[in-house]
N, C-alpha and C. Protein backbone atom coordinates (compact mmCIF):
# COMPACT_ATOMS: atom_id res chain seq x y z
N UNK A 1 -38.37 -59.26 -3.17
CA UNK A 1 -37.16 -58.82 -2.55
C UNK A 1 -36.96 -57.33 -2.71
N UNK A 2 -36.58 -56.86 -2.08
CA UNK A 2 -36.29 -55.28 -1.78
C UNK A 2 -35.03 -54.93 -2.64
N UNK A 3 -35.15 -54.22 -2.75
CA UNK A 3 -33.36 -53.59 -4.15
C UNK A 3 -32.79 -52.86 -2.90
N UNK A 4 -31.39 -53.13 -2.48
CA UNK A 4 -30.68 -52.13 -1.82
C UNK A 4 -30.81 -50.11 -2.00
N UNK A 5 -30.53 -49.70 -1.20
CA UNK A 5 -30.58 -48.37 -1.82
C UNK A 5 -29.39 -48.19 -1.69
N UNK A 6 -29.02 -47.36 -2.54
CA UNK A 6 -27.72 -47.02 -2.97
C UNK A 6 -27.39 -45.30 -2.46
N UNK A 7 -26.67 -45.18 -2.06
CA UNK A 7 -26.60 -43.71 -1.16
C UNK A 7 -25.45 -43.26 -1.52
N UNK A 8 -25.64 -42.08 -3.04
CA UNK A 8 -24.22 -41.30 -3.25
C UNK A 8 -23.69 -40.49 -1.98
N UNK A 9 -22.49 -40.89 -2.92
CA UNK A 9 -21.19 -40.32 -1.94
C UNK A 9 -21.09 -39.00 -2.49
N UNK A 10 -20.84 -38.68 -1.29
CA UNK A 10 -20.58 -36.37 -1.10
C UNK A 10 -19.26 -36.73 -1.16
N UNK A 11 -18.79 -35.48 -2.43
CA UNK A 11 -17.16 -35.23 -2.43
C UNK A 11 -17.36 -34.10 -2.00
N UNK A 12 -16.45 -33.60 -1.04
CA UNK A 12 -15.99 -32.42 -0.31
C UNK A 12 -14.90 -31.85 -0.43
N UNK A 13 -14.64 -30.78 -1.53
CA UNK A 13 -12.79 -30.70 -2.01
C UNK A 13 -12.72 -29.66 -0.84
N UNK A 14 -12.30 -29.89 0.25
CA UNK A 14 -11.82 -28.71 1.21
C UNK A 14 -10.50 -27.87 0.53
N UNK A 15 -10.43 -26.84 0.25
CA UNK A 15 -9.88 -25.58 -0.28
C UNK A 15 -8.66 -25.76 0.73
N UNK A 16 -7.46 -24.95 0.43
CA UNK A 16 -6.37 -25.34 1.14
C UNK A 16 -6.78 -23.88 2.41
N UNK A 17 -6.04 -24.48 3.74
CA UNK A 17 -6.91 -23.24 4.75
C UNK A 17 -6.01 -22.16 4.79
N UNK A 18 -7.09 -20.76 4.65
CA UNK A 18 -6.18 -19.87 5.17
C UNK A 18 -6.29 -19.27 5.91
N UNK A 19 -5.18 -18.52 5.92
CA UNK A 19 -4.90 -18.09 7.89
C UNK A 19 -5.81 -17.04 8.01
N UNK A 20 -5.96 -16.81 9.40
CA UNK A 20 -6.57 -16.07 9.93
C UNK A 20 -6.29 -14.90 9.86
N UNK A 21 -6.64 -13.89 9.62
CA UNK A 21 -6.07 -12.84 10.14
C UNK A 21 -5.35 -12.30 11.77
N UNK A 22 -6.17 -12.51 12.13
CA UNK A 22 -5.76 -12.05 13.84
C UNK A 22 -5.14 -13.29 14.79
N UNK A 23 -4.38 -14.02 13.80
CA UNK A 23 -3.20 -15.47 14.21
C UNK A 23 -1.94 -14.71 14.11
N UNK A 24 -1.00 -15.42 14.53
CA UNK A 24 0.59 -15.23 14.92
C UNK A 24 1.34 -15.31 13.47
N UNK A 25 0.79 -16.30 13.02
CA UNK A 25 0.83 -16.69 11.24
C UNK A 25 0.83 -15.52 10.68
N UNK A 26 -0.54 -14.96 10.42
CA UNK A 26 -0.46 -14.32 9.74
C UNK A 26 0.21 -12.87 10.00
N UNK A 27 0.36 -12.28 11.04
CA UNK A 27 1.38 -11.21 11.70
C UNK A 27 2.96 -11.82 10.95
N UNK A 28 3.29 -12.99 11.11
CA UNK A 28 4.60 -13.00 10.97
C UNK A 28 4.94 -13.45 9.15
N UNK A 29 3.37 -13.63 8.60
CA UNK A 29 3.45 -13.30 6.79
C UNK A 29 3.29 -12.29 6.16
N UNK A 30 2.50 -11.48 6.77
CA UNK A 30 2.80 -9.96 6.52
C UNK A 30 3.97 -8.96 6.90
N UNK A 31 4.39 -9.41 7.79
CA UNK A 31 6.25 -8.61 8.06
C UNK A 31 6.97 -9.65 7.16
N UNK A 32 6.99 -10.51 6.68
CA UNK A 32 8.00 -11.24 5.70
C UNK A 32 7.24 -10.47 4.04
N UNK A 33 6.04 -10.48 3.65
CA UNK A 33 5.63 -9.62 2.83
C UNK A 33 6.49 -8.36 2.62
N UNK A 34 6.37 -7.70 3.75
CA UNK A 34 6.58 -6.24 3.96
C UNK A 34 8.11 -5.83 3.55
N UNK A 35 9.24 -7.22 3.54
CA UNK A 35 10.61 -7.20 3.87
C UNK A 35 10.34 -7.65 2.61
N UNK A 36 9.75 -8.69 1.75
CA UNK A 36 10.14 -8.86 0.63
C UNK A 36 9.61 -7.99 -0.15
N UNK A 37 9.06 -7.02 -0.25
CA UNK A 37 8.57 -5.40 -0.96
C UNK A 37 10.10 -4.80 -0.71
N UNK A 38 10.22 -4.40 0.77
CA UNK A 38 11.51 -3.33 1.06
C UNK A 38 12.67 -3.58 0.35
N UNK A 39 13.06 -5.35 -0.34
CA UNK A 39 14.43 -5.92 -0.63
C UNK A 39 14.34 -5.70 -2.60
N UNK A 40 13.90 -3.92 -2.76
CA UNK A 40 14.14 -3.45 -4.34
C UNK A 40 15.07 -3.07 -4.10
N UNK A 41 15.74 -3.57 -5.26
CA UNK A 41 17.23 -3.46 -5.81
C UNK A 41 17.20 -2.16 -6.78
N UNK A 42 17.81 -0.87 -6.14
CA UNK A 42 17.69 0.73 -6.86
C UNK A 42 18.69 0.72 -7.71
N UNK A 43 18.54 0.99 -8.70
CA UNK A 43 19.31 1.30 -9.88
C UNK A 43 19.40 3.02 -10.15
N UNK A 44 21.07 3.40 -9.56
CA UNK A 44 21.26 4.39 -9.67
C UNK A 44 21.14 5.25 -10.92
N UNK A 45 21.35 4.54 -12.07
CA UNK A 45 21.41 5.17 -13.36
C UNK A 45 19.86 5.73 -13.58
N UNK A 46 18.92 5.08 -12.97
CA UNK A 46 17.46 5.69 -13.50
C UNK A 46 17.31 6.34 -12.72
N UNK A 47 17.85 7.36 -11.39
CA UNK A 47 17.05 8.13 -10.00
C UNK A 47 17.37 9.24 -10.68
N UNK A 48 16.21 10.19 -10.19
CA UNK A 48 16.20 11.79 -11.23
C UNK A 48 17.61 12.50 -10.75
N UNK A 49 17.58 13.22 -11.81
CA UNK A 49 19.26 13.79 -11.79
C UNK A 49 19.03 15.12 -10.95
N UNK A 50 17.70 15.98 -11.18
CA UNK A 50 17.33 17.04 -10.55
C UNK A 50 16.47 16.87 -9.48
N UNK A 51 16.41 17.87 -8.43
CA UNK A 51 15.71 18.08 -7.51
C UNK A 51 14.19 18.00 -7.45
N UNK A 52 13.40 17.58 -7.20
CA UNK A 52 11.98 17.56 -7.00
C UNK A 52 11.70 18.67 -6.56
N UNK A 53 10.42 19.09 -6.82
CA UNK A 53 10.02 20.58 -6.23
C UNK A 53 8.77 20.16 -5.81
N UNK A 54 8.37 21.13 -4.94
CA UNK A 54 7.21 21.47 -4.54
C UNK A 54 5.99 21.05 -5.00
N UNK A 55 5.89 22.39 -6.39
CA UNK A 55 5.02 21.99 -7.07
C UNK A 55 4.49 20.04 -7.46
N UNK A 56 5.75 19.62 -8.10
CA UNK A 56 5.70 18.15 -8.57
C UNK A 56 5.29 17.45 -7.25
N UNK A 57 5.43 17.61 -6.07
CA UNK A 57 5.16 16.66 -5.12
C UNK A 57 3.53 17.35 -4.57
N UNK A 58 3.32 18.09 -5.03
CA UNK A 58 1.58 18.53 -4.45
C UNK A 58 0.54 18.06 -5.89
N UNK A 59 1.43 17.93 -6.75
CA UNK A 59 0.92 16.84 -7.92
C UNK A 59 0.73 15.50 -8.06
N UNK A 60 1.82 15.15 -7.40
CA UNK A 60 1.88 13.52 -7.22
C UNK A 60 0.93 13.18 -6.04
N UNK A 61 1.25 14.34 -4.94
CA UNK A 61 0.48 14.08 -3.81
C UNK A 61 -1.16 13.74 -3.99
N UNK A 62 -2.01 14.92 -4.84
CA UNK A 62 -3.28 14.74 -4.98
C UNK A 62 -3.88 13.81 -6.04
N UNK A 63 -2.52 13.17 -7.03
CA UNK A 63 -2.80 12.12 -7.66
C UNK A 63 -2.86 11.20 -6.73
N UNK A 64 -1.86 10.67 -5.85
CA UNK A 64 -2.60 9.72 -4.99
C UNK A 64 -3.58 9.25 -4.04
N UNK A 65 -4.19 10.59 -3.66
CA UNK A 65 -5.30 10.80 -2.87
C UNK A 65 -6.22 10.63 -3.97
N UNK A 66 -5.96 10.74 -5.11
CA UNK A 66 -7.24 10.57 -5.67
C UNK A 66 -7.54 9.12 -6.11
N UNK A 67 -6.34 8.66 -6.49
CA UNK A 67 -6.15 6.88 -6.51
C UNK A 67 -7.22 6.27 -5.47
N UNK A 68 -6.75 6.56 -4.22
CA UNK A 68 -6.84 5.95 -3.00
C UNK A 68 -8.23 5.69 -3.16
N UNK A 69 -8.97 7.53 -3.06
CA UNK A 69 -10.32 7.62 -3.24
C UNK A 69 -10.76 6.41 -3.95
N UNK A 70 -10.58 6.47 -5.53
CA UNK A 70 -11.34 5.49 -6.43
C UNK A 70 -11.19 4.07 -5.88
N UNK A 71 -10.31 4.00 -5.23
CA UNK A 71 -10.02 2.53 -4.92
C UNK A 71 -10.85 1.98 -3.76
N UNK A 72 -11.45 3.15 -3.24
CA UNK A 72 -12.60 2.92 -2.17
C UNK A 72 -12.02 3.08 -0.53
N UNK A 73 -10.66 3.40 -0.61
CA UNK A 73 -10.08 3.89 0.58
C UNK A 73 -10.13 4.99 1.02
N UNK A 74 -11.63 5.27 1.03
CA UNK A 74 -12.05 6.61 2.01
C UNK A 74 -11.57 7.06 2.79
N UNK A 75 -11.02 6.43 3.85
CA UNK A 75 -10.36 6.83 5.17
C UNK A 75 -8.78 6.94 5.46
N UNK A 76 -8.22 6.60 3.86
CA UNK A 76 -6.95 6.89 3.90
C UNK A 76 -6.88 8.50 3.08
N UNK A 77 -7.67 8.53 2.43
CA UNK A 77 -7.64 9.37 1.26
C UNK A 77 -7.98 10.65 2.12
N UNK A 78 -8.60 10.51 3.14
CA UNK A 78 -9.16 11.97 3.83
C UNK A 78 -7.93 11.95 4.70
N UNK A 79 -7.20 11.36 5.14
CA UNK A 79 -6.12 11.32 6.28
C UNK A 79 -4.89 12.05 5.33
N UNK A 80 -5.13 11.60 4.06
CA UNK A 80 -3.92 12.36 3.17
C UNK A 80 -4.25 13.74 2.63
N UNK A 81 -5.23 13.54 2.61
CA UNK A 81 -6.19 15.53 2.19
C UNK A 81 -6.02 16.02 3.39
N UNK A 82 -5.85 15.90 4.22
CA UNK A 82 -5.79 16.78 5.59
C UNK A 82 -5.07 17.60 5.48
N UNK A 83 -3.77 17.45 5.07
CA UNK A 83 -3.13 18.04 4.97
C UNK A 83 -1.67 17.98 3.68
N UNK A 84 -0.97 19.00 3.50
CA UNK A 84 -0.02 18.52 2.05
C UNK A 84 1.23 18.58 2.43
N UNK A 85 1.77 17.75 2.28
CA UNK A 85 3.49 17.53 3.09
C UNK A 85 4.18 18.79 2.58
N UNK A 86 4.83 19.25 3.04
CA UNK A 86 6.30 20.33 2.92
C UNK A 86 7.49 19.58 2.51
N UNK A 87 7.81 19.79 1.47
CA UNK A 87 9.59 19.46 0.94
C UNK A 87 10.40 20.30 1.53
N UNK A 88 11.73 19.84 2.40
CA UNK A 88 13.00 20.65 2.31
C UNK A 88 13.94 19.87 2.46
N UNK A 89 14.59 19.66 1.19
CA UNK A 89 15.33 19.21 0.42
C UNK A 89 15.01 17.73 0.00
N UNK A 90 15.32 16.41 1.02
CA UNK A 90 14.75 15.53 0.81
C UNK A 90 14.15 15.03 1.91
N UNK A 91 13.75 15.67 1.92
CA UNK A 91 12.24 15.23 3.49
C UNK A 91 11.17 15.92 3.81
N UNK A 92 10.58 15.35 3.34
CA UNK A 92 8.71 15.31 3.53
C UNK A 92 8.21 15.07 4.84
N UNK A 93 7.61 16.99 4.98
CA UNK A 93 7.31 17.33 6.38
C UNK A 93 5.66 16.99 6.19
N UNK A 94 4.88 16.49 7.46
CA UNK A 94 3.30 16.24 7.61
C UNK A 94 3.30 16.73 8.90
N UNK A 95 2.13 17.38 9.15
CA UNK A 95 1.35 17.49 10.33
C UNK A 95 -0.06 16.44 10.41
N UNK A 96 0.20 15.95 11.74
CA UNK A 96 -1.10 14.68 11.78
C UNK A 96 -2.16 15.41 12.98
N UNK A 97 -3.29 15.41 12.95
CA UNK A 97 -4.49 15.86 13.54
C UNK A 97 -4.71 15.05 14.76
N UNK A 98 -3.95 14.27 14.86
CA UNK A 98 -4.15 12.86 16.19
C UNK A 98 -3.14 11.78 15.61
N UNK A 99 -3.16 11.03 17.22
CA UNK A 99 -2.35 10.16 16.73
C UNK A 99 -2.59 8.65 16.21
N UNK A 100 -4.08 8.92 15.52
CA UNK A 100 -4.57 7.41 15.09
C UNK A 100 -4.13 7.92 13.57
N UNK A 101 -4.20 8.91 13.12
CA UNK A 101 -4.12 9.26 11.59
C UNK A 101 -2.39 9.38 11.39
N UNK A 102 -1.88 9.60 12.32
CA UNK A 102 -0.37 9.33 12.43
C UNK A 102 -0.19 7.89 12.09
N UNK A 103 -0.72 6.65 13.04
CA UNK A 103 -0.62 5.63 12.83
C UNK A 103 -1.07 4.93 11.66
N UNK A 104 -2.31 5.08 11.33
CA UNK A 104 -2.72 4.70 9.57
C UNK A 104 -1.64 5.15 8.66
N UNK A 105 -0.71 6.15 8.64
CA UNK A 105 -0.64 6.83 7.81
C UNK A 105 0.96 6.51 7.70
N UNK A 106 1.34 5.40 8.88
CA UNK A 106 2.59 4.97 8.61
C UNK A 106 2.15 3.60 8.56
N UNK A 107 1.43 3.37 8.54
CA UNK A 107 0.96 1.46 7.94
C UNK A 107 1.04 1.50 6.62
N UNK A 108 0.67 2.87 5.61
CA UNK A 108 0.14 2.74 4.43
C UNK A 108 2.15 3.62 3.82
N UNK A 109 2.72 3.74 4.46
CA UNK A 109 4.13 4.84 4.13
C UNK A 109 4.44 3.83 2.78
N UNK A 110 4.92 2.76 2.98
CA UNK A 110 5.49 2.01 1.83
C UNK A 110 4.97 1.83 0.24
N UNK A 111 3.55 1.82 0.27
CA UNK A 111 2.95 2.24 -1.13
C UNK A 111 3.19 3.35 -1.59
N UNK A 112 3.04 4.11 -0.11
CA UNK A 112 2.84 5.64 -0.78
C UNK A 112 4.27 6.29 -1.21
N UNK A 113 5.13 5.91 -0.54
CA UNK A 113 6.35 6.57 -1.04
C UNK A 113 6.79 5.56 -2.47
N UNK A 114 6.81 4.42 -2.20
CA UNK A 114 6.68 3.85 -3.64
C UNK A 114 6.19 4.53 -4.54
N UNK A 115 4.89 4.74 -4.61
CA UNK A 115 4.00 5.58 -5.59
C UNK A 115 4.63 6.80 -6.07
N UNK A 116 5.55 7.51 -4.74
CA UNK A 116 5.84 9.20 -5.00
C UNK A 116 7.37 9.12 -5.66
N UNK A 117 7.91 7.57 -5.60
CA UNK A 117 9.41 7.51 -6.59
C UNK A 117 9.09 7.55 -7.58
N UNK A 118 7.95 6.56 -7.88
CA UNK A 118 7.73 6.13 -9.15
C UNK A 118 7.36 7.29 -10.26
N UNK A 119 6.12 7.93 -9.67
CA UNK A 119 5.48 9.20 -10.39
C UNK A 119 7.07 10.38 -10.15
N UNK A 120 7.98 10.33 -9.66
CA UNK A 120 8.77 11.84 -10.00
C UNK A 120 9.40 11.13 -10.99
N UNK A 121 9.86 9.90 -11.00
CA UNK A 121 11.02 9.32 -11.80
C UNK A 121 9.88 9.76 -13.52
N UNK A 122 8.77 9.32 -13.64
CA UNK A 122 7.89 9.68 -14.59
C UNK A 122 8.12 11.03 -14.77
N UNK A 123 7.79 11.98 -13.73
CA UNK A 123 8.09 13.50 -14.00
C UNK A 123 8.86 14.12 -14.67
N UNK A 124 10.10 13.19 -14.42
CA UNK A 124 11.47 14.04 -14.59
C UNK A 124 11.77 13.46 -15.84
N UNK A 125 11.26 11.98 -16.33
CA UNK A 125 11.87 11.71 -17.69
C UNK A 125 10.90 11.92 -19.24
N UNK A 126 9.97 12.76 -18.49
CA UNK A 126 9.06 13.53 -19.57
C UNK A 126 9.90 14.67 -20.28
């Protein structure tokens, strides 16, 4: 008599799916991302008491270009070396070379100004 053959069973743990990038999904999880970043609650008692200068913001500035660099974001990091924003008073002037480096360069605004509170608030309480 012949012995049956016995034929293991394949477990297949399918991973939970994720979205696509270039889906409707994911467009409308990254603007809910983006809104739950924007919804920081500022605490007036810690915002610098003095004015930012110049100097401090062409400091902070090439600290973050240099971040960027290490982080392997070549093509943001040269879009921010292009050129060095102008302070007058509280607004940060840029000149953009085209208008694709205009556009990168307001996709990436929210880190970066994050980054440039964070480092003066550091500045100022040294």
């Amino acid at each position: 008599m012949a012995e049956p053959v016995i034929i293991p069973k394949i477990s297949i743990n399918q991973p939970k799916k994720s979205t696509s990038g270039l889906s409707l999904k994911s467009i409308r999880e990254k603007k809910e991302h983006q809104l739950r970043q924007m919804e920081v609650v500022i605490d007036e008692e810690n915002l610098p008491k003095e004015p930012v200068t110049q100097e401090a913001l062409s400091e902070a500035w090439k600290l973050y270009t240099d971040q960027m660099d290490k982080k392997g974001e070549k093509i943001m990091a040269s879009i921010l070396q292009m050129d060095h924003p102008k302070l007058e008073g509280t607004t940060l002037y840029l000149t953009y070379s085209n208008n694709t480096n205009k556009i990168e360069l307001e996709r990436a605004e929210f880190p970066l100004m994050a980054f440039l509170k964070k480092n003066f608030l550091i500045m100022i309480l040294n």
